[in-house]
Protein backbone atom coordinates (compact mmCIF):
# COMPACT_ATOMS: atom_id res chain seq x y z
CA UNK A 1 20.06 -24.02 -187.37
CA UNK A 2 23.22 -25.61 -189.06
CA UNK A 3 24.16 -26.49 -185.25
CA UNK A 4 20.82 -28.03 -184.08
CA UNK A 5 20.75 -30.33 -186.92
CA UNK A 6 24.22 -31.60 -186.57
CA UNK A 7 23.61 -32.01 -183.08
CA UNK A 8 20.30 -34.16 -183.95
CA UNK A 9 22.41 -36.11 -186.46
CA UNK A 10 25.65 -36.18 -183.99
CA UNK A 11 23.03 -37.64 -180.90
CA UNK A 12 21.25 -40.18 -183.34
CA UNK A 13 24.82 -41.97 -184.12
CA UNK A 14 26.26 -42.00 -180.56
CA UNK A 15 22.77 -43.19 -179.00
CA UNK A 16 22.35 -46.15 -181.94
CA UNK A 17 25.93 -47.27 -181.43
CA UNK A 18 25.38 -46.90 -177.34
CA UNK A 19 21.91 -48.65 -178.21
CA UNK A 20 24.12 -51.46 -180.06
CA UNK A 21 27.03 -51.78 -177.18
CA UNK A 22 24.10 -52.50 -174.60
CA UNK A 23 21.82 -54.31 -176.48
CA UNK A 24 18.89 -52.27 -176.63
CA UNK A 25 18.54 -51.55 -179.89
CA UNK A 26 15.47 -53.30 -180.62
CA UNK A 27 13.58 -51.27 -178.28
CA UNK A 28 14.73 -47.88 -179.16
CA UNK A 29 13.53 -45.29 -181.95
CA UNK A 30 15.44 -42.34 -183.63
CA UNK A 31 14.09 -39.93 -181.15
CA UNK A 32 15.52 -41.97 -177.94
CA UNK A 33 18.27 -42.04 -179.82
CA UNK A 34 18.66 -38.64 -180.38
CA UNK A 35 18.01 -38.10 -176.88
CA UNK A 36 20.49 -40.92 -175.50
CA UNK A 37 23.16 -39.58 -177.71
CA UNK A 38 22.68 -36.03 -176.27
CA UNK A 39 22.33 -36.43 -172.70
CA UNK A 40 25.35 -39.61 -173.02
CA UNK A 41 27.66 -36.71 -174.42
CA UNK A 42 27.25 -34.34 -171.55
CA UNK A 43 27.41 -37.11 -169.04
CA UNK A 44 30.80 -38.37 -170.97
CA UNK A 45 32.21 -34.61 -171.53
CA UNK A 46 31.85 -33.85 -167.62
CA UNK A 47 33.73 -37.23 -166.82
CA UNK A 48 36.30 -36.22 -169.46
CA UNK A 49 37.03 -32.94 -167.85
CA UNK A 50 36.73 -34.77 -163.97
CA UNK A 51 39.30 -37.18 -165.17
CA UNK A 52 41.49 -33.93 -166.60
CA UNK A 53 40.67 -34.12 -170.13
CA UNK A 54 39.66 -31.11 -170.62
CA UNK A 55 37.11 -30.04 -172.62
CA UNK A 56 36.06 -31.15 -176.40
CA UNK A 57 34.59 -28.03 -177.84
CA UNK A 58 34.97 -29.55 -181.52
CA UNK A 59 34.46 -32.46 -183.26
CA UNK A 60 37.07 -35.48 -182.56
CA UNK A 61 37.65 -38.99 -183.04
CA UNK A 62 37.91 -38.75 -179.22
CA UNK A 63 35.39 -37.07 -178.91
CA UNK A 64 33.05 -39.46 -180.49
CA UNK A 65 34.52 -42.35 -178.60
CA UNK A 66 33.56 -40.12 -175.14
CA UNK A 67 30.56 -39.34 -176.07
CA UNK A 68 30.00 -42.99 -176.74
CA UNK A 69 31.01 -43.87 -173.10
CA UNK A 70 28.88 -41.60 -171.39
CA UNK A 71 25.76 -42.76 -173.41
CA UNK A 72 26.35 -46.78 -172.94
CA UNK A 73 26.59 -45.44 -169.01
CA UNK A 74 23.15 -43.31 -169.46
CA UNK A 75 21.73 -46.64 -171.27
CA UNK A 76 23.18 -49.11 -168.37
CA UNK A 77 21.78 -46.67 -165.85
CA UNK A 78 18.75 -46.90 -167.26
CA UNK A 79 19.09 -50.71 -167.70
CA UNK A 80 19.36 -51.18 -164.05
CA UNK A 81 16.28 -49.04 -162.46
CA UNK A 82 13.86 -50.25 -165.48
CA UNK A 83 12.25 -52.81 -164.65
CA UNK A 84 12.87 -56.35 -167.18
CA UNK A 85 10.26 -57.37 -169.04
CA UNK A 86 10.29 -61.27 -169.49
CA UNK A 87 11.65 -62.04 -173.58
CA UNK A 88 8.66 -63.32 -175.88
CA UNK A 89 10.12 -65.20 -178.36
CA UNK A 90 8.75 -63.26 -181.88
């Protein structure tokens, strides 16, 4: 259970600071967060290990900072096949 939650928590940092590099915070809730955070660490961990990194079974600094990659790539992904909604001033 310990895991799952730290995983939640881990996913909800890395998708809010991905959310921040790309400028889509505004838009995006804790879960999308959570879920940006996930799927941006597996996309970052297997372009780790295809660049020879290895792989980052435990926590790191580097870790973090991969992790972070691979989301802001998930989020720009995303940014590119969604389509834009014009800006409404608020």
């Amino acid at each position: 259970m310990f895991i799952f939650i730290s995983w939640m928590i881990f996913g909800a940092f890395v998708g809010w600071i991905a959310s921040i590099i790309t400028k889509n915070d505004h838009e995006m809730g804790c879960l999308t967060n959570i879920a940006v955070g996930i799927f941006g660490s597996a996309i970052g961990g297997f372009i780790a290990r295809e660049m020879g990194f290895g792989t980052l079974r435990r926590w790191s600094f580097t870790g973090t900072i991969i992790a972070i990659i691979g989301a802001v790539i998930l989020l720009t992904i995303l940014n590119l096949i969604r389509p834009q909604h014009p800006k409404t001033p608020h």
